[in-house]
N, C-alpha and C. Protein backbone atom coordinates (compact mmCIF):
# COMPACT_ATOMS: atom_id res chain seq x y z
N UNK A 1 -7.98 -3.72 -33.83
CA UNK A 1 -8.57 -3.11 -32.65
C UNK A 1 -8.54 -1.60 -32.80
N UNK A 2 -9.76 -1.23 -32.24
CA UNK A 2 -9.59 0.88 -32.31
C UNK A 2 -9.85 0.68 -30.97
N UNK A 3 -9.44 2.11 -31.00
CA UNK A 3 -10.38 2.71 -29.71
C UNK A 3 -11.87 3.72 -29.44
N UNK A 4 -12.74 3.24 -28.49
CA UNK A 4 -14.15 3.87 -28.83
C UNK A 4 -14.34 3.99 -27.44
N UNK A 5 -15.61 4.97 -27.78
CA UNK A 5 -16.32 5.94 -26.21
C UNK A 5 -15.29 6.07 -25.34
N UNK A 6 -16.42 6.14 -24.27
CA UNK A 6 -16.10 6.91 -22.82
C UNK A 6 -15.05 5.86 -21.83
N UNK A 7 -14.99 4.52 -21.96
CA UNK A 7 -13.98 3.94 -20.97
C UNK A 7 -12.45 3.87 -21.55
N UNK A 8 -12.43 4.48 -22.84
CA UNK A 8 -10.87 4.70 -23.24
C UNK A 8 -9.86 3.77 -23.38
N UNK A 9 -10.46 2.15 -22.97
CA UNK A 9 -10.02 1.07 -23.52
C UNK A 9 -9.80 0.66 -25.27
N UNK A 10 -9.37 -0.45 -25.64
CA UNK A 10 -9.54 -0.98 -26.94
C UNK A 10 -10.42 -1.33 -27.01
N UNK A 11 -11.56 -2.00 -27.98
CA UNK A 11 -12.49 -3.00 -27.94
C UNK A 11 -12.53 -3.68 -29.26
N UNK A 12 -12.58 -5.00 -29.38
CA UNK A 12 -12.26 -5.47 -31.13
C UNK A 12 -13.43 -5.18 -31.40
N UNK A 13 -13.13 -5.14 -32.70
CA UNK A 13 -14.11 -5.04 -33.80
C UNK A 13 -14.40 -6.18 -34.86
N UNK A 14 -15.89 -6.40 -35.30
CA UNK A 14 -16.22 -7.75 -35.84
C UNK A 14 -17.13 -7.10 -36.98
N UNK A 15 -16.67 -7.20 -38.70
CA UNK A 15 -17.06 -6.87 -39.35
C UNK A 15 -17.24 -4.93 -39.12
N UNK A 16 -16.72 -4.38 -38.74
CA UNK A 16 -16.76 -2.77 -38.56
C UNK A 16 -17.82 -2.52 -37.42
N UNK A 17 -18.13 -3.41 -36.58
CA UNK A 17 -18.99 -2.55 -34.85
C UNK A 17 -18.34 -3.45 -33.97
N UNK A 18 -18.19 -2.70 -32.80
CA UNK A 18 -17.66 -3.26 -31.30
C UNK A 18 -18.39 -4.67 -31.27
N UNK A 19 -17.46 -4.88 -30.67
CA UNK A 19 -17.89 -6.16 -29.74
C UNK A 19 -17.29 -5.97 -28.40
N UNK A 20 -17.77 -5.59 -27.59
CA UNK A 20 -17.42 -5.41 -25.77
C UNK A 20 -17.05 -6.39 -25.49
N UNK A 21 -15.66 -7.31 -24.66
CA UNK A 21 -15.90 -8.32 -24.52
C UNK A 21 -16.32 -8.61 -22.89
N UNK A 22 -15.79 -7.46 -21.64
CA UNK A 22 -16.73 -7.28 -20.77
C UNK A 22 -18.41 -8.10 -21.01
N UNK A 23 -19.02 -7.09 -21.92
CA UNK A 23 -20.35 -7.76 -22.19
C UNK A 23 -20.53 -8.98 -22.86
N UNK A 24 -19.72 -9.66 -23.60
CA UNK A 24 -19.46 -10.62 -23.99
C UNK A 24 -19.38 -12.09 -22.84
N UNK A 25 -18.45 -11.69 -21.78
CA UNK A 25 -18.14 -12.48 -20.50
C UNK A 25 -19.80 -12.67 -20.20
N UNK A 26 -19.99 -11.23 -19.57
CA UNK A 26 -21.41 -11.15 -18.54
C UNK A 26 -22.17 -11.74 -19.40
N UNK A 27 -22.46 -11.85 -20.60
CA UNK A 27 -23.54 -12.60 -21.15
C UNK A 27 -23.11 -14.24 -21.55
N UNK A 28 -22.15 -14.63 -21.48
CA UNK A 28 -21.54 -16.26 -21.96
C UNK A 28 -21.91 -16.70 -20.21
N UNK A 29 -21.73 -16.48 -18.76
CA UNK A 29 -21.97 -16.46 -17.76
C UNK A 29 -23.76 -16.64 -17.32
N UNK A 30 -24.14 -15.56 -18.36
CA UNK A 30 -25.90 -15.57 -17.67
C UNK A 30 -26.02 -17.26 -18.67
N UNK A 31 -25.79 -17.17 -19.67
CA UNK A 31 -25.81 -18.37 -20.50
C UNK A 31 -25.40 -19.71 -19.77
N UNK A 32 -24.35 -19.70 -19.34
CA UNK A 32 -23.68 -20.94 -18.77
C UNK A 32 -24.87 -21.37 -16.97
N UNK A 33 -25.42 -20.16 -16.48
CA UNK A 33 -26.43 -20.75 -15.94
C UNK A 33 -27.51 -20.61 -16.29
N UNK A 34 -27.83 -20.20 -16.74
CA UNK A 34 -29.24 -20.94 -17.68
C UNK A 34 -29.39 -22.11 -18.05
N UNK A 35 -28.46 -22.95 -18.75
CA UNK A 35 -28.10 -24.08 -18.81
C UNK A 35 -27.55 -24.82 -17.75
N UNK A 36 -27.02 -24.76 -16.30
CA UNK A 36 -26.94 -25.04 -15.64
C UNK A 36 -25.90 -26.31 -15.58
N UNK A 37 -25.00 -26.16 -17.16
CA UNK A 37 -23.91 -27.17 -16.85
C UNK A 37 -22.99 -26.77 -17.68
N UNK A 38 -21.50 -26.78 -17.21
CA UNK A 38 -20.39 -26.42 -17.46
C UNK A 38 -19.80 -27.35 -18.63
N UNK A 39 -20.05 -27.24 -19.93
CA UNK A 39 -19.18 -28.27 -20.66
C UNK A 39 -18.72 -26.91 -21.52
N UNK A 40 -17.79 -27.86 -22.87
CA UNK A 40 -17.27 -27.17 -23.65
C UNK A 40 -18.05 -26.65 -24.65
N UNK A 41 -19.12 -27.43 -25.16
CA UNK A 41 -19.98 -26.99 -25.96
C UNK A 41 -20.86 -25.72 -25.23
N UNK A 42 -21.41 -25.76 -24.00
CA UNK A 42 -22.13 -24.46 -23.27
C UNK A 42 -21.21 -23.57 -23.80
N UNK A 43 -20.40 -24.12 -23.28
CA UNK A 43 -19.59 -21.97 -22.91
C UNK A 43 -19.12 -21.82 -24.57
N UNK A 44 -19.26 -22.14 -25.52
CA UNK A 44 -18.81 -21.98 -27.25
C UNK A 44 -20.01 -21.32 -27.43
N UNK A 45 -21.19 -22.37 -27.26
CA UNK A 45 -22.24 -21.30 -27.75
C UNK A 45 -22.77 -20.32 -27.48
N UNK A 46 -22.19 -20.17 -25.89
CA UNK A 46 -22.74 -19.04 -25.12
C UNK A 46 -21.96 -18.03 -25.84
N UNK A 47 -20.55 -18.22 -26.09
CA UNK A 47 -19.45 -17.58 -26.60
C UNK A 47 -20.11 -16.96 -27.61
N UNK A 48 -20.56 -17.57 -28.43
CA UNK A 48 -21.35 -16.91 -30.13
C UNK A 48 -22.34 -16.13 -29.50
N UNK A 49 -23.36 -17.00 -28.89
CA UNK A 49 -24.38 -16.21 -28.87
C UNK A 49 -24.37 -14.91 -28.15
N UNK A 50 -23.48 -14.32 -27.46
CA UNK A 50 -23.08 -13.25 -25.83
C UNK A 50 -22.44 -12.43 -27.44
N UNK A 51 -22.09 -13.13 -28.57
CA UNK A 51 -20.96 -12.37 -29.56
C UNK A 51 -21.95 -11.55 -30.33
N UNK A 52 -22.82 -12.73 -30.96
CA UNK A 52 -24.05 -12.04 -31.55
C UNK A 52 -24.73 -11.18 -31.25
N UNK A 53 -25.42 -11.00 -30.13
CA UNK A 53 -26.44 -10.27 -29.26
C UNK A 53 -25.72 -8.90 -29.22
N UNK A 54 -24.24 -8.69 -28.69
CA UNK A 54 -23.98 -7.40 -28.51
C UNK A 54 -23.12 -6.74 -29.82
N UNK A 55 -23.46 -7.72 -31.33
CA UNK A 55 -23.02 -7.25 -32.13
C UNK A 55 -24.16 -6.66 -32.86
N UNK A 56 -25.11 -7.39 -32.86
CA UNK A 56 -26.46 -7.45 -33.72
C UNK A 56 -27.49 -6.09 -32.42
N UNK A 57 -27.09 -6.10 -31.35
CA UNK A 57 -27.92 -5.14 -30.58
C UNK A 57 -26.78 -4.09 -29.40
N UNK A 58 -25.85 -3.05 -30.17
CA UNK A 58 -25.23 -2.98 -29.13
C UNK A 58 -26.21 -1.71 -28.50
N UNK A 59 -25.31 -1.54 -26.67
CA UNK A 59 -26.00 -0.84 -26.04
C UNK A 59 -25.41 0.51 -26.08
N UNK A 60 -25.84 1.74 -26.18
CA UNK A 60 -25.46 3.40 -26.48
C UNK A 60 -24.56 3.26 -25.01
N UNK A 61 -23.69 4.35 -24.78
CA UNK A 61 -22.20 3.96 -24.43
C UNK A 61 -23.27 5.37 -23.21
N UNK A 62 -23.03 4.80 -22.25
CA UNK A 62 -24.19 5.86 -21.26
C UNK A 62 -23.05 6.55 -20.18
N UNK A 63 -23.17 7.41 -19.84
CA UNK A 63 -22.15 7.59 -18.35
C UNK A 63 -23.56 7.84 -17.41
N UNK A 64 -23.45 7.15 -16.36
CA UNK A 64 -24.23 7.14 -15.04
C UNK A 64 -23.83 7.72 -14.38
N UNK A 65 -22.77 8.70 -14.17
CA UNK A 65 -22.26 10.19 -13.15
C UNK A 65 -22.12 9.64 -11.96
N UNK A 66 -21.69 8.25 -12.17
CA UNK A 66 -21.30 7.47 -11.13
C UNK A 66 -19.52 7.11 -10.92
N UNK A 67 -18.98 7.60 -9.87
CA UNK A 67 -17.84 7.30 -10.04
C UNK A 67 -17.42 6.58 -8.80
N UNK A 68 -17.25 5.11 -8.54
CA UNK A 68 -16.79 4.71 -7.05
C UNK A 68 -15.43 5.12 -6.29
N UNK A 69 -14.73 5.65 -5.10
CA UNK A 69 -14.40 5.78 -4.44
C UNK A 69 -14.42 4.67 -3.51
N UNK A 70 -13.35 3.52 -3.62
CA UNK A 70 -13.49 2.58 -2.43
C UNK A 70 -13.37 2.95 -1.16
N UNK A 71 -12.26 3.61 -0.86
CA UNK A 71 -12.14 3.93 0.78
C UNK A 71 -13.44 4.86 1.20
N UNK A 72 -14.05 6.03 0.46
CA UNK A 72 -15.14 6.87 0.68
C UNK A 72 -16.69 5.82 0.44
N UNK A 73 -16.44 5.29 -0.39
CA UNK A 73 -17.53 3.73 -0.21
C UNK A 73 -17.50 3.16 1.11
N UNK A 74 -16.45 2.54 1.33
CA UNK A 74 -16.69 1.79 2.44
C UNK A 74 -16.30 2.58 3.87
N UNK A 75 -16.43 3.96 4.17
CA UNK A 75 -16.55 4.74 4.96
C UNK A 75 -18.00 4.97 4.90
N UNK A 76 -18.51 5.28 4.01
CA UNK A 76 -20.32 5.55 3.76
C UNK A 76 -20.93 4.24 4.27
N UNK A 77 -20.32 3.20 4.04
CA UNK A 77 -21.54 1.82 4.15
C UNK A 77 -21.04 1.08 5.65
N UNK A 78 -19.88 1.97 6.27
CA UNK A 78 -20.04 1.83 7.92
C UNK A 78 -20.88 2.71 8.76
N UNK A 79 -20.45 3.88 8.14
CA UNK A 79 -21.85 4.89 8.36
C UNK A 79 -23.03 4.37 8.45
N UNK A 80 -23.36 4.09 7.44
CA UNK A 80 -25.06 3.82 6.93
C UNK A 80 -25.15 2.60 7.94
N UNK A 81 -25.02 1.70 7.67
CA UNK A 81 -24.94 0.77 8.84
C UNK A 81 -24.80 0.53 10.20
N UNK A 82 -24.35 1.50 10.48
CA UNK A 82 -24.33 2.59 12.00
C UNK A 82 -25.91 3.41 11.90
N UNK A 83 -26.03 3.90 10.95
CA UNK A 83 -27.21 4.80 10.85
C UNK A 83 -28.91 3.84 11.03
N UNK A 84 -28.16 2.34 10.35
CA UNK A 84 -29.65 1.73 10.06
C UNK A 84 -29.68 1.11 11.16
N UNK A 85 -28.84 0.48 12.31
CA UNK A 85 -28.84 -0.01 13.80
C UNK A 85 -29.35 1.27 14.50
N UNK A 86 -29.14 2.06 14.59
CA UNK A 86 -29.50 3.65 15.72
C UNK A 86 -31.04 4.09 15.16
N UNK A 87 -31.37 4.33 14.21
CA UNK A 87 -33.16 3.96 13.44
C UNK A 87 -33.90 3.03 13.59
N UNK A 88 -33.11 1.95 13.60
CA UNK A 88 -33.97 0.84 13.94
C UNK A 88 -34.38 0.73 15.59
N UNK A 89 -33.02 1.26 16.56
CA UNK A 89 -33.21 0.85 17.47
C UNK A 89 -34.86 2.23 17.96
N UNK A 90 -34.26 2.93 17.39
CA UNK A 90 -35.40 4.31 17.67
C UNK A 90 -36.60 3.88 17.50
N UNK A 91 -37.00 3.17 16.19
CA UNK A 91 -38.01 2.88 16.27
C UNK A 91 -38.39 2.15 16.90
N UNK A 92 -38.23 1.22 17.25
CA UNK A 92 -38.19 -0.18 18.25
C UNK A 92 -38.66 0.24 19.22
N UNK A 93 -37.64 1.24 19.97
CA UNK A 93 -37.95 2.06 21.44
C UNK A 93 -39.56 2.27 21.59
N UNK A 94 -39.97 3.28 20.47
CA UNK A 94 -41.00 3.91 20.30
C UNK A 94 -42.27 2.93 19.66
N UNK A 95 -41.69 2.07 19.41
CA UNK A 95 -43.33 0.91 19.29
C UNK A 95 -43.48 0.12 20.61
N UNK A 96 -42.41 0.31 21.16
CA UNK A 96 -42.43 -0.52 22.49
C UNK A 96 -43.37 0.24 23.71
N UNK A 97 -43.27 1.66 23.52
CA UNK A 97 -43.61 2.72 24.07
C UNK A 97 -45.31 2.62 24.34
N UNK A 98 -46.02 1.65 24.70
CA UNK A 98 -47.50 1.96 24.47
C UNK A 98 -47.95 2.68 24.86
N UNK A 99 -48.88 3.18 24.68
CA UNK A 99 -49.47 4.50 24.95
C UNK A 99 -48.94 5.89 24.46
N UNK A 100 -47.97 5.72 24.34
CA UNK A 100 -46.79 7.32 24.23
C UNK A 100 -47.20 7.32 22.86
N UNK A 101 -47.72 8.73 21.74
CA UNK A 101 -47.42 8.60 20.80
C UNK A 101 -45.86 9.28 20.17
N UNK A 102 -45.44 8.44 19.07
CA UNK A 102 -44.02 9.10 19.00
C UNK A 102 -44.08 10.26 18.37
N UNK A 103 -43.37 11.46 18.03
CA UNK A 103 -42.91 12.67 17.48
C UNK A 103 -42.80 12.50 16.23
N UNK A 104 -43.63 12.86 15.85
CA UNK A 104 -43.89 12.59 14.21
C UNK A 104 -43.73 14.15 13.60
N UNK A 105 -42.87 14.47 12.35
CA UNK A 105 -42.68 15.42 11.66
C UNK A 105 -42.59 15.70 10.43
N UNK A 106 -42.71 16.32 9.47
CA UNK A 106 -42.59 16.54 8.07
C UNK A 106 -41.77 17.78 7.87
N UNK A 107 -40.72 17.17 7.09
CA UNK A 107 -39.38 18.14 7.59
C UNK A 107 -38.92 18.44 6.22
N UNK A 108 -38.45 20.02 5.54
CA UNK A 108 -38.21 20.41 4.41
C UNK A 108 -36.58 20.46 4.70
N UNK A 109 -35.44 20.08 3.46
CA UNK A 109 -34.45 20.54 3.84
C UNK A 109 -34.05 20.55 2.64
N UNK A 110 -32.97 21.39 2.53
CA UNK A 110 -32.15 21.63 1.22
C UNK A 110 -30.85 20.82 1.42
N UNK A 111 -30.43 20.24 0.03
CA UNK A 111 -29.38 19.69 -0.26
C UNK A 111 -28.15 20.27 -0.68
N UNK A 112 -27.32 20.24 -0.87
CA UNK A 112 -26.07 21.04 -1.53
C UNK A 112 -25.56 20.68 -2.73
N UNK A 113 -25.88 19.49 -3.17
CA UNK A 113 -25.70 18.82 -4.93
C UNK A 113 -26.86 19.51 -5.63
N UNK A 114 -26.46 19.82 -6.49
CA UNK A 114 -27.02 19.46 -7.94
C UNK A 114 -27.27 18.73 -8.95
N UNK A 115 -26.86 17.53 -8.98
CA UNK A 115 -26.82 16.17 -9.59
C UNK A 115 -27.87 15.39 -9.02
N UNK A 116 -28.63 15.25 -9.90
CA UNK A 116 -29.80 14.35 -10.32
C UNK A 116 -29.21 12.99 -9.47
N UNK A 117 -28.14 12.76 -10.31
CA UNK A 117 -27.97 11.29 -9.69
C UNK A 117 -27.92 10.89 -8.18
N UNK A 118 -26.96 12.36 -7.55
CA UNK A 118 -26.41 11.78 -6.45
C UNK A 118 -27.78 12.15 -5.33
N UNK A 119 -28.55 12.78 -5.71
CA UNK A 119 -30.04 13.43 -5.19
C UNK A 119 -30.76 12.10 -5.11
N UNK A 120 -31.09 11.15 -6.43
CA UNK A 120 -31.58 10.07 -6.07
C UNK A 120 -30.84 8.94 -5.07
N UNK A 121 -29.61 8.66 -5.33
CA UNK A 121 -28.79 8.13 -4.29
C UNK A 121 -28.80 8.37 -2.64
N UNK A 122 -28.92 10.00 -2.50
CA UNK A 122 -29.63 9.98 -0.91
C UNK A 122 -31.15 10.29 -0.99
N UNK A 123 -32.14 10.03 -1.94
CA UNK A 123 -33.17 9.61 -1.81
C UNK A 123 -33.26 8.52 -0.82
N UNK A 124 -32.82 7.74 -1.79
CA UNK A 124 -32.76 5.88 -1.56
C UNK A 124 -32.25 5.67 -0.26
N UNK A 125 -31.12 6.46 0.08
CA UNK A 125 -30.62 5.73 1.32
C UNK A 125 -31.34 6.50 2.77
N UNK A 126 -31.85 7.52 2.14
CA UNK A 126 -33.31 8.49 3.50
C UNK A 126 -34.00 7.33 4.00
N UNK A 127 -34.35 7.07 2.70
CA UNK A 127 -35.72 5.99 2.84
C UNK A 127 -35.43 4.76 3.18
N UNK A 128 -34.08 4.50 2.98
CA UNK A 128 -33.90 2.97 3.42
C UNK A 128 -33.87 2.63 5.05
N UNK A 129 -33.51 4.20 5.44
CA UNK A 129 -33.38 4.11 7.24
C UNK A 129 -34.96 4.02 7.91
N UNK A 130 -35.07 2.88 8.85
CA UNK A 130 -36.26 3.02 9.66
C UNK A 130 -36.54 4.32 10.06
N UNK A 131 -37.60 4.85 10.01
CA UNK A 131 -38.07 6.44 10.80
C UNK A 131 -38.10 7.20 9.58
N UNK A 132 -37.38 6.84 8.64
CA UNK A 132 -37.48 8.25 7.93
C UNK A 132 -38.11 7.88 6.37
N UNK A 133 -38.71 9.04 5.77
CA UNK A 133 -39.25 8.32 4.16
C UNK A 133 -39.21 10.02 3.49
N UNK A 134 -38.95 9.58 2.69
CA UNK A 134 -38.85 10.84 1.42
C UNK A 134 -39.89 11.19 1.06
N UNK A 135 -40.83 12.29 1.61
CA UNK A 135 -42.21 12.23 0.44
C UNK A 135 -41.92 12.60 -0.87
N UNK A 136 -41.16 13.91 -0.84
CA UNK A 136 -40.84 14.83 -2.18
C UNK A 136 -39.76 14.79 -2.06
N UNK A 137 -39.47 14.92 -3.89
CA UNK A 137 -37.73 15.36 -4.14
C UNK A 137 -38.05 16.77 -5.17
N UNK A 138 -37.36 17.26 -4.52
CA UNK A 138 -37.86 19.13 -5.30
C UNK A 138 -36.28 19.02 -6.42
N UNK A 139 -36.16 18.72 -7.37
CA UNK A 139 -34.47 18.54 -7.79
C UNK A 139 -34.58 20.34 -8.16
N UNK A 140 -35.54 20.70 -8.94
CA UNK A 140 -35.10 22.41 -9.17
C UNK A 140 -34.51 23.21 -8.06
N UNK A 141 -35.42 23.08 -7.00
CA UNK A 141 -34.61 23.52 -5.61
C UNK A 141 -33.65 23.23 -4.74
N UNK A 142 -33.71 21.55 -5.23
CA UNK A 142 -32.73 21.18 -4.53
C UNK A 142 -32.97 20.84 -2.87
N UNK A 143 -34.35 20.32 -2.92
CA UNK A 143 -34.77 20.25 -1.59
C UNK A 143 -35.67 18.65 -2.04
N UNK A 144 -35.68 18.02 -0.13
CA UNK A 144 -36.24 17.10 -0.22
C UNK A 144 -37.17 17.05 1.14
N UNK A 145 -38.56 16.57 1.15
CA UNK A 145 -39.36 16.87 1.98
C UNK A 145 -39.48 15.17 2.38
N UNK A 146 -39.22 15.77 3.79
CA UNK A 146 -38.80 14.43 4.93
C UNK A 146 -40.03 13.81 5.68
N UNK A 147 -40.60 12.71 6.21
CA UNK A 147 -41.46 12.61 7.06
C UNK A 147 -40.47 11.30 8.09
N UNK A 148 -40.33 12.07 8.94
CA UNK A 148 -39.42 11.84 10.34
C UNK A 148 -39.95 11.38 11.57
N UNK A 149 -39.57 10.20 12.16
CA UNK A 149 -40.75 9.79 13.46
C UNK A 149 -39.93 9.45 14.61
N UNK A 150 -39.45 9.98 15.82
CA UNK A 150 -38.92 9.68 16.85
C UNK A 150 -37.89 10.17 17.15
N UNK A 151 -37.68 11.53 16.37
CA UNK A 151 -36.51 12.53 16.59
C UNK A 151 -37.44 13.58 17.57
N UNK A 152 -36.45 13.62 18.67
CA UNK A 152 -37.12 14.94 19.59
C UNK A 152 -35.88 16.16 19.11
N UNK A 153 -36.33 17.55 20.32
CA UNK A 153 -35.71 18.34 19.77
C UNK A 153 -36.16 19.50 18.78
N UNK A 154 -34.79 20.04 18.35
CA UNK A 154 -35.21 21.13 17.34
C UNK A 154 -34.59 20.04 16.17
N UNK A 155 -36.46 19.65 15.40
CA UNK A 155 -36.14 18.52 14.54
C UNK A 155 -35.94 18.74 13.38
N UNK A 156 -36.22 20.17 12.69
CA UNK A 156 -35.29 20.38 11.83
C UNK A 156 -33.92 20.37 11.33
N UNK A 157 -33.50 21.14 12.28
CA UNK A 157 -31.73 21.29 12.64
C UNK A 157 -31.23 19.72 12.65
N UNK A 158 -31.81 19.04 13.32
CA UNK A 158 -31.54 17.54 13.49
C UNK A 158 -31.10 16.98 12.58
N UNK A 159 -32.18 17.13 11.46
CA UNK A 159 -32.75 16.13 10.31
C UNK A 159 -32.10 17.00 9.56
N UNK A 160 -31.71 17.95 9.13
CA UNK A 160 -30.97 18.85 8.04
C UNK A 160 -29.37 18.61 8.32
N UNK A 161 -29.33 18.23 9.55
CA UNK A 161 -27.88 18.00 10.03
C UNK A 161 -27.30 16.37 9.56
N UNK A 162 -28.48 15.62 9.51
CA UNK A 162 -28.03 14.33 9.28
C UNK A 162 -28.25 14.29 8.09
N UNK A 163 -29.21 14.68 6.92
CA UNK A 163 -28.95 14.64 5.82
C UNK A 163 -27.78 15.20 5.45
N UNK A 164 -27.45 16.22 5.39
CA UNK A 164 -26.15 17.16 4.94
C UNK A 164 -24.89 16.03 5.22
N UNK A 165 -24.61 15.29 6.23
CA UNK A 165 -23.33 14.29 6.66
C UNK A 165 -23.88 13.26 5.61
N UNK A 166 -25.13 12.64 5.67
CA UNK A 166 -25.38 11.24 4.24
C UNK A 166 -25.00 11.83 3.55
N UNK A 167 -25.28 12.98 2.75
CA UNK A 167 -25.12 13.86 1.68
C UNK A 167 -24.04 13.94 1.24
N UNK A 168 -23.21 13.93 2.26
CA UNK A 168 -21.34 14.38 2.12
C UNK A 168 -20.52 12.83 1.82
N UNK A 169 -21.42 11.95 2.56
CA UNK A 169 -20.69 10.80 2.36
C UNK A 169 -20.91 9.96 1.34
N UNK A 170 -22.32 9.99 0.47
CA UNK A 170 -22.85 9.01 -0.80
C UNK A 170 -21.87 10.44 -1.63
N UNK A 171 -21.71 11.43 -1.67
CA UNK A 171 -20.76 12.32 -2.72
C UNK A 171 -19.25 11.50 -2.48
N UNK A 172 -18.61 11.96 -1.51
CA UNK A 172 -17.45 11.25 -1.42
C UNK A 172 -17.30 10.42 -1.83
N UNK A 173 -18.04 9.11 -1.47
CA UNK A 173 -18.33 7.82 -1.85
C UNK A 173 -18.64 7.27 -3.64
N UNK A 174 -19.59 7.87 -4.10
CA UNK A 174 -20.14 8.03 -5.91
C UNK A 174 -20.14 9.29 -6.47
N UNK A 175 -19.69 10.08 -6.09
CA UNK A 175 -20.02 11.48 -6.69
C UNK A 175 -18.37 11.10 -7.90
N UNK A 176 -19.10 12.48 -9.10
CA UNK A 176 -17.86 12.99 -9.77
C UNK A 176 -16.85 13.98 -9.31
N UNK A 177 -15.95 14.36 -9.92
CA UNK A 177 -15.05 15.07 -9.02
C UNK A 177 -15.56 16.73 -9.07
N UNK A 178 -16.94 16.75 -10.32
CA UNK A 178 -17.33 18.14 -10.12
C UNK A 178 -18.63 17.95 -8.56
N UNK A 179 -19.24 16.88 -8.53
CA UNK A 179 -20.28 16.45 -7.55
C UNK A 179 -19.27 16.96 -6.26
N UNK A 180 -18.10 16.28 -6.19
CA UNK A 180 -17.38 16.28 -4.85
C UNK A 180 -16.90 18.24 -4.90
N UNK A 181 -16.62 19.10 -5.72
CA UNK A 181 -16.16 20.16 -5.54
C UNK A 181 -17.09 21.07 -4.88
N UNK A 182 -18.45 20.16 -5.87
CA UNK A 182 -19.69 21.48 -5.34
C UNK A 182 -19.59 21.46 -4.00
N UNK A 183 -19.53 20.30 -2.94
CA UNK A 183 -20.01 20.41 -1.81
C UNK A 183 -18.53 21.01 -0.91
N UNK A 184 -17.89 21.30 -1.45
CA UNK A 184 -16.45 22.01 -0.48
C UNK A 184 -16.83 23.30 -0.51
């Protein structure tokens, strides 16, 4: 056994290249349902073949600038879930509303990361809330251009205020510990 890349574990070695056995599991598993029955012979050959595949094709050792935080995870996904009931209900309100048209806006705001990653991460979760959709992601500037429907008010300040708190919490939550410094 040596030791290789970025997770700083052991990993054996078969004829002089890794064999992951992580990836080894996850692939004897996709195997065992594919076949859709548990004997001894499935899971052997799955065994070879999950052995083969990531010996004969391994995958470049990637870091995704992803780092989980359970307690800051599952502080973010009570949030967000708070966030996607209070959007939903907004919108709801406002289709119910006939006649009224709702407050529709296109809203510029700057972010405080610099990371690509964690920029797409509150992409995704902008857009996942009813009312709101991402048109643009500016990553050079560091800005993302909002189209916002049923926020009254000064709807900038609003909408720059609630991004900046998602912002703070998908960092807390997945950010690295340089992601989490930038924003202090």
């Amino acid at each position: 056994m040596t030791r290789t890349g970025g997770g700083g574990g052991r990993v054996p070695r078969l004829l002089g290249r890794p064999v992951p056995l992580g990836e080894v599991a996850w692939l004897t598993v996709v195997w065992l349902l594919l076949w859709g029955d548990l004997t001894v012979g499935n899971v052997l050959g799955g065994l070879l073949a999950a052995t083969v595949i990531v010996w004969a094709l391994p995958l470049p050792m990637l870091d995704s600038g992803v780092r989980i935080q359970p307690v800051a995870a599952a502080v973010f996904l009570t949030r967000f879930l708070g966030d996607l009931m209070l959007s939903s209900f907004r919108v709801a309100f406002w289709a119910l509303r006939l006649g009224v048209q709702p407050p529709v806006e296109v809203v510029t705001v700057r972010l405080r990361t610099s990371s690509e990653v964690m920029t797409v991460l509150i992409t995704i979760a902008l857009s996942a809330l009813p009312g709101s959709l991402v048109l643009e992601a500016r990553f050079a500037d560091r800005q993302l251009v909002l189209h916002v429907l049923g926020v009254e008010g000064d709807v900038p300040t609003t909408v720059q205020a609630d991004v900046t708190r998602i912002e703070g919490a998908i960092v807390a939550a997945f950010g690295t510990l340089r992601d989490r410094e930038e924003l202090r």
